[in-house]
N, C-alpha and C. Protein backbone atom coordinates (compact mmCIF):
# COMPACT_ATOMS: atom_id res chain seq x y z
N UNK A 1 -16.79 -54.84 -6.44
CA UNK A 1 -17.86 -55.09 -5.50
C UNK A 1 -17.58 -56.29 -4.62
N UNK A 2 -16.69 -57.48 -5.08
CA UNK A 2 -16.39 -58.44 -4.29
C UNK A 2 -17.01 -59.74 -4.25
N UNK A 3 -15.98 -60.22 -3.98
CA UNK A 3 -16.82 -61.87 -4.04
C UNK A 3 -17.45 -62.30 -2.68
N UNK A 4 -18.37 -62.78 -2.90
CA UNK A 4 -18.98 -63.50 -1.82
C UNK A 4 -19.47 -64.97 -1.48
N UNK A 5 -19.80 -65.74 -0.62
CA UNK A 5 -20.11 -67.04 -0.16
C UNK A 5 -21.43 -67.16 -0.78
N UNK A 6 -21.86 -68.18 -1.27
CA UNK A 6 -22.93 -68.74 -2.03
C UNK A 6 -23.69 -68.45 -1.10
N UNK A 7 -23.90 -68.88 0.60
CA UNK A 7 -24.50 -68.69 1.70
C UNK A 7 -25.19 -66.98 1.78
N UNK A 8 -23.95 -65.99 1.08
CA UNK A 8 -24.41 -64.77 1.52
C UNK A 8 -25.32 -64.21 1.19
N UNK A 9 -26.20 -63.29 1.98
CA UNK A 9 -27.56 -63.02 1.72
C UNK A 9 -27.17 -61.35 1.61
N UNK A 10 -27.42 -60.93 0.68
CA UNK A 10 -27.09 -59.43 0.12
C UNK A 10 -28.41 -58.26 1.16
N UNK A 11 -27.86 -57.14 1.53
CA UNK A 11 -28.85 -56.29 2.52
C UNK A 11 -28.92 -55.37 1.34
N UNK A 12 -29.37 -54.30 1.94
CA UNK A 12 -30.01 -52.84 1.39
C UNK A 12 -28.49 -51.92 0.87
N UNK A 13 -28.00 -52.24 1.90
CA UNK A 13 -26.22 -51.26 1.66
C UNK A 13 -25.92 -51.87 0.63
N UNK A 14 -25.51 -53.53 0.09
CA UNK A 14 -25.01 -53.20 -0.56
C UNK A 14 -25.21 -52.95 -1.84
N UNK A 15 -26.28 -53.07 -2.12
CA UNK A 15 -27.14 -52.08 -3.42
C UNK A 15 -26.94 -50.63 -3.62
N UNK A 16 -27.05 -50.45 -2.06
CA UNK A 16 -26.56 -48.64 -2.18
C UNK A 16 -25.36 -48.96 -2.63
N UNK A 17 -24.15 -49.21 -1.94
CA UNK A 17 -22.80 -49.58 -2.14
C UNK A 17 -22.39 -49.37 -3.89
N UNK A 18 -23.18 -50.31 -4.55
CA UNK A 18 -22.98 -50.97 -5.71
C UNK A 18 -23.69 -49.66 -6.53
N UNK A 19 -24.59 -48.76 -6.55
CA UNK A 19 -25.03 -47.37 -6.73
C UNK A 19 -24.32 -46.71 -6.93
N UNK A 20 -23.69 -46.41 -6.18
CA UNK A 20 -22.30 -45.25 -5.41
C UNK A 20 -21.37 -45.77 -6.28
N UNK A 21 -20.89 -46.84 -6.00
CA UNK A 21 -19.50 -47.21 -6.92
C UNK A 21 -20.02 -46.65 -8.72
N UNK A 22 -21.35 -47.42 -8.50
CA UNK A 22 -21.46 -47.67 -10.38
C UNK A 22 -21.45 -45.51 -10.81
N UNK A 23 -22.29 -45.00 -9.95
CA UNK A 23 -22.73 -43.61 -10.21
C UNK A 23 -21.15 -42.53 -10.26
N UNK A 24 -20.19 -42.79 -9.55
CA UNK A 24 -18.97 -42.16 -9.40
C UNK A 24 -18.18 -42.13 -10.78
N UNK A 25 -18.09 -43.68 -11.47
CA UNK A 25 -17.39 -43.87 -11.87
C UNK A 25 -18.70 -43.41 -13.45
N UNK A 26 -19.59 -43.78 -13.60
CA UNK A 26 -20.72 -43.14 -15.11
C UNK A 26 -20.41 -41.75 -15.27
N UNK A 27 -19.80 -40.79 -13.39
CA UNK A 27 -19.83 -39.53 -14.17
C UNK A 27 -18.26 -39.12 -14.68
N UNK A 28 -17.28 -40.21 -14.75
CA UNK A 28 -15.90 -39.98 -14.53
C UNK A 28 -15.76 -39.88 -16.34
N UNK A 29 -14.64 -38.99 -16.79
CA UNK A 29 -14.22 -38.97 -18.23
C UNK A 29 -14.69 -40.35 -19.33
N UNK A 30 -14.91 -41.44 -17.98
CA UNK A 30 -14.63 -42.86 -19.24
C UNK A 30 -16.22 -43.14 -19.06
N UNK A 31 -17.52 -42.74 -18.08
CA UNK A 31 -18.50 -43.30 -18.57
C UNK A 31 -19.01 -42.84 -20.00
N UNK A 32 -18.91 -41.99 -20.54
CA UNK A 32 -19.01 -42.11 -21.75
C UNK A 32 -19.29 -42.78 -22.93
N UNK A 33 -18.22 -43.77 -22.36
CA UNK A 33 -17.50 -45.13 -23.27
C UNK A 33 -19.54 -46.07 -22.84
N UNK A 34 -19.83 -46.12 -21.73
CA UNK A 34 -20.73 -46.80 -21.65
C UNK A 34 -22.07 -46.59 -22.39
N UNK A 35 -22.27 -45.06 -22.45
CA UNK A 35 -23.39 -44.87 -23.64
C UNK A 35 -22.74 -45.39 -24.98
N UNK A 36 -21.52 -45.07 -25.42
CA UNK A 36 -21.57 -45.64 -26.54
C UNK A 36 -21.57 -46.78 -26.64
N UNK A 37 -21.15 -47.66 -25.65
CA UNK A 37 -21.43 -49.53 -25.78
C UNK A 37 -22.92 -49.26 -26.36
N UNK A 38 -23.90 -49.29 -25.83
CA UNK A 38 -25.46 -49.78 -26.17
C UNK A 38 -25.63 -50.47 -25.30
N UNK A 39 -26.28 -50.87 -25.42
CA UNK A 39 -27.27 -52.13 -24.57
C UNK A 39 -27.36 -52.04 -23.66
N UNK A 40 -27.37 -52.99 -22.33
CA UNK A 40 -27.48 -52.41 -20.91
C UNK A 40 -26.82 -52.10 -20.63
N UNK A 41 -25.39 -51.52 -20.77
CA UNK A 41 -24.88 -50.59 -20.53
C UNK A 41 -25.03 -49.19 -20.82
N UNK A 42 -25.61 -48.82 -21.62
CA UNK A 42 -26.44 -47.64 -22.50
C UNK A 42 -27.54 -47.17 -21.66
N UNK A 43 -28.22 -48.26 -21.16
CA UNK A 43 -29.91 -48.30 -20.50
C UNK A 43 -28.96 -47.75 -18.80
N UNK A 44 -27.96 -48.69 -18.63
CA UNK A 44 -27.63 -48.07 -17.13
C UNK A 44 -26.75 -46.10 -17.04
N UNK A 45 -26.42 -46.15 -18.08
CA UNK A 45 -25.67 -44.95 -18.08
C UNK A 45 -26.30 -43.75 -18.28
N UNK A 46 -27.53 -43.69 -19.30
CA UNK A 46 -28.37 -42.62 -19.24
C UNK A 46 -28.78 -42.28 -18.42
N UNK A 47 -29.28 -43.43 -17.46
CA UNK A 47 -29.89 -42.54 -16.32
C UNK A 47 -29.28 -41.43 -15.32
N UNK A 48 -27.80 -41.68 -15.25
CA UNK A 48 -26.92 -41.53 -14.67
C UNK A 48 -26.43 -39.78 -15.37
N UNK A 49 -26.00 -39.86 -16.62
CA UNK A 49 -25.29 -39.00 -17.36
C UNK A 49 -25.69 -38.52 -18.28
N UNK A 50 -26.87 -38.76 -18.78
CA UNK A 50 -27.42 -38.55 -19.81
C UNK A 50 -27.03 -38.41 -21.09
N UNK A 51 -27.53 -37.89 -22.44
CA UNK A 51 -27.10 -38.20 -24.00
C UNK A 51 -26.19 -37.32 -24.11
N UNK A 52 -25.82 -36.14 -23.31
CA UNK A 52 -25.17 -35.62 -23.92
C UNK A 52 -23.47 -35.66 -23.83
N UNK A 53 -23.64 -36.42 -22.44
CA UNK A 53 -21.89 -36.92 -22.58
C UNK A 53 -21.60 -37.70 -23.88
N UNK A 54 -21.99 -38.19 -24.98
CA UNK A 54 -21.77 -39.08 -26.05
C UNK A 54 -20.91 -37.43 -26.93
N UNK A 55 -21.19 -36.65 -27.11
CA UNK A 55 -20.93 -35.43 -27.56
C UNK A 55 -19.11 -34.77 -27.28
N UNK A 56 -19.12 -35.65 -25.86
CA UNK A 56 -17.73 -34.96 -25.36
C UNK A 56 -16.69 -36.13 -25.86
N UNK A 57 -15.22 -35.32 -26.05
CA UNK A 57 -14.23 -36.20 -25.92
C UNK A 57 -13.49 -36.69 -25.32
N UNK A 58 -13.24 -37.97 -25.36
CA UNK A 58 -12.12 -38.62 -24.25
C UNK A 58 -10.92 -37.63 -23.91
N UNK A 59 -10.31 -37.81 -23.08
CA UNK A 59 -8.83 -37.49 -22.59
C UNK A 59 -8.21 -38.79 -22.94
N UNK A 60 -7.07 -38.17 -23.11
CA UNK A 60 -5.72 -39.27 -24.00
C UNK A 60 -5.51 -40.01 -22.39
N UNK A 61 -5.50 -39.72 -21.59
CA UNK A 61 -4.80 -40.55 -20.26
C UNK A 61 -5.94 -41.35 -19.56
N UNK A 62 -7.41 -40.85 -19.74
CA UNK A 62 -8.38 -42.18 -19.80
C UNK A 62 -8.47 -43.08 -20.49
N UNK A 63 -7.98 -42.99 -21.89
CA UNK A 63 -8.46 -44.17 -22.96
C UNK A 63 -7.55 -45.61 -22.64
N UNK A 64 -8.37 -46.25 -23.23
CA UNK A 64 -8.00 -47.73 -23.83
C UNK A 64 -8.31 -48.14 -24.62
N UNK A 65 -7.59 -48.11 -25.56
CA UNK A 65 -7.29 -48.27 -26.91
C UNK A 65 -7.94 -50.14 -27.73
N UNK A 66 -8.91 -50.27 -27.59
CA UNK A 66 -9.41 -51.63 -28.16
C UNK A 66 -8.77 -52.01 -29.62
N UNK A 67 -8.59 -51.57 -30.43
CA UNK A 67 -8.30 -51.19 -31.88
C UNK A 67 -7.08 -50.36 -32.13
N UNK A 68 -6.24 -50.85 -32.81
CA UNK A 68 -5.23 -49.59 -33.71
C UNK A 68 -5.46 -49.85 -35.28
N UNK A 69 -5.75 -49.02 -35.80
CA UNK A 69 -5.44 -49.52 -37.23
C UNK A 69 -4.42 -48.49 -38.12
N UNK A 70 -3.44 -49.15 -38.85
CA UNK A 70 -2.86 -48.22 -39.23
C UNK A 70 -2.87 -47.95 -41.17
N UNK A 71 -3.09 -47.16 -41.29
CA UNK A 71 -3.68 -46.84 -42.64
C UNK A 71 -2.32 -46.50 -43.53
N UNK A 72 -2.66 -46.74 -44.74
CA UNK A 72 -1.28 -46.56 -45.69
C UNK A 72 -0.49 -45.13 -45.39
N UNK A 73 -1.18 -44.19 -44.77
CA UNK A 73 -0.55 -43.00 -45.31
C UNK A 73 0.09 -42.69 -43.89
N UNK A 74 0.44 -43.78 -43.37
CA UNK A 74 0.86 -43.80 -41.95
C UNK A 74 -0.16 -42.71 -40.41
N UNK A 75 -0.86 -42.53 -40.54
CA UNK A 75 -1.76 -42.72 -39.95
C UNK A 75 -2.68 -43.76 -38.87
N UNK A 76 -3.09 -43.44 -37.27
CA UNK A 76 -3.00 -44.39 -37.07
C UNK A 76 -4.61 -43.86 -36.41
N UNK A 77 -5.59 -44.58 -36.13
CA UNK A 77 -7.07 -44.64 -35.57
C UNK A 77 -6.74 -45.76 -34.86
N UNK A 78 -7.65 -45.27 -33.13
CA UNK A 78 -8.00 -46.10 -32.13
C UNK A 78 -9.38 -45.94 -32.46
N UNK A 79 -9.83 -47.07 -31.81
CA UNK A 79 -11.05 -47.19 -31.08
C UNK A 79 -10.96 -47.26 -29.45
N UNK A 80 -11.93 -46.69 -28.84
CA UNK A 80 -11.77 -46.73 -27.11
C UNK A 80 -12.72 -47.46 -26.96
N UNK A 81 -12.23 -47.89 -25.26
CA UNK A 81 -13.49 -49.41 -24.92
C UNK A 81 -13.60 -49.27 -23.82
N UNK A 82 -14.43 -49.88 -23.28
CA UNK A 82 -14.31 -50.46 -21.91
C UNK A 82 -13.34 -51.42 -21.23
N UNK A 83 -13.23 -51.30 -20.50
CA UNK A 83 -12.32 -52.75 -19.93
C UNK A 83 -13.26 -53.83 -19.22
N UNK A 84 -12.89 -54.95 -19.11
CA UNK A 84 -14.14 -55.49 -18.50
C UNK A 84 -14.04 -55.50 -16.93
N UNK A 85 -12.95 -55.08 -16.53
CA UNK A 85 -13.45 -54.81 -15.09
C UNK A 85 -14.23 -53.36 -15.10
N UNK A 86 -14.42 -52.58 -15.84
CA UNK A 86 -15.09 -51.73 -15.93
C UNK A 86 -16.55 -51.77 -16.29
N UNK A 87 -16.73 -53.00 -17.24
CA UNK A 87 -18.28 -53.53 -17.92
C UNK A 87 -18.67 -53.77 -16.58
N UNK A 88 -18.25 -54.83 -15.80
CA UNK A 88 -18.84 -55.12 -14.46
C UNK A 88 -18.73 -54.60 -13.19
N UNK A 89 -18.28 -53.78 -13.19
CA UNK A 89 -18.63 -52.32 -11.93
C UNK A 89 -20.17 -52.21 -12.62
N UNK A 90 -19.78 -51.71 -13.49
CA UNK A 90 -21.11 -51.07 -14.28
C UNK A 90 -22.77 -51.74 -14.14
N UNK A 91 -22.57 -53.02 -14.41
CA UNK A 91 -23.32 -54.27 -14.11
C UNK A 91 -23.63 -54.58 -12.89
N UNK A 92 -22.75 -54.35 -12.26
CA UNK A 92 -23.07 -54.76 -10.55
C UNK A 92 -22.13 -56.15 -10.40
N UNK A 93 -21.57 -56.94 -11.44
CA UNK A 93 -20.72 -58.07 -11.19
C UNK A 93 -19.81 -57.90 -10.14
């Protein structure tokens, strides 16, 4: 969304702007990841995508892998995340 001058006084666009960006990307393979965060990220994504994307699975070429753990029997579990330039699209940051 961009940085701006302490001076700058924000209009109507770029709220739309910041809409558009956040709404494109809630319906893309990885908003998902945002209902499962919780919190206001949860509260911003439902509106958007509703409960039932929590149901679907990632694609291997969206994820980001927060977690590996690798278990004795060689076996390995991710966890997927957000990135935080992704938390703050989301946010409006």
């Amino acid at each position: 969304l961009g940085i701006r001058s302490p001076e700058y006084q924000p209009v109507m666009t770029d709220y739309q702007a910041y809409i558009l960006l956040r709404n494109i990307f809630l319906r893309s393979p990885r908003g998902r990841l945002a209902l499962l965060s919780g919190g206001i990220l949860w509260r911003l994504a439902i509106e958007v995508i509703g409960d039932d994307a929590v149901l679907g699975f990632p694609s291997e070429k969206d994820m980001y892998i927060e977690d590996i753990i690798l278990s004795t029997e060689r076996t390995c579990y991710g966890r997927e995340r957000l990135t935080n330039d992704e938390i703050d699209l989301i946010c409006g940051v």
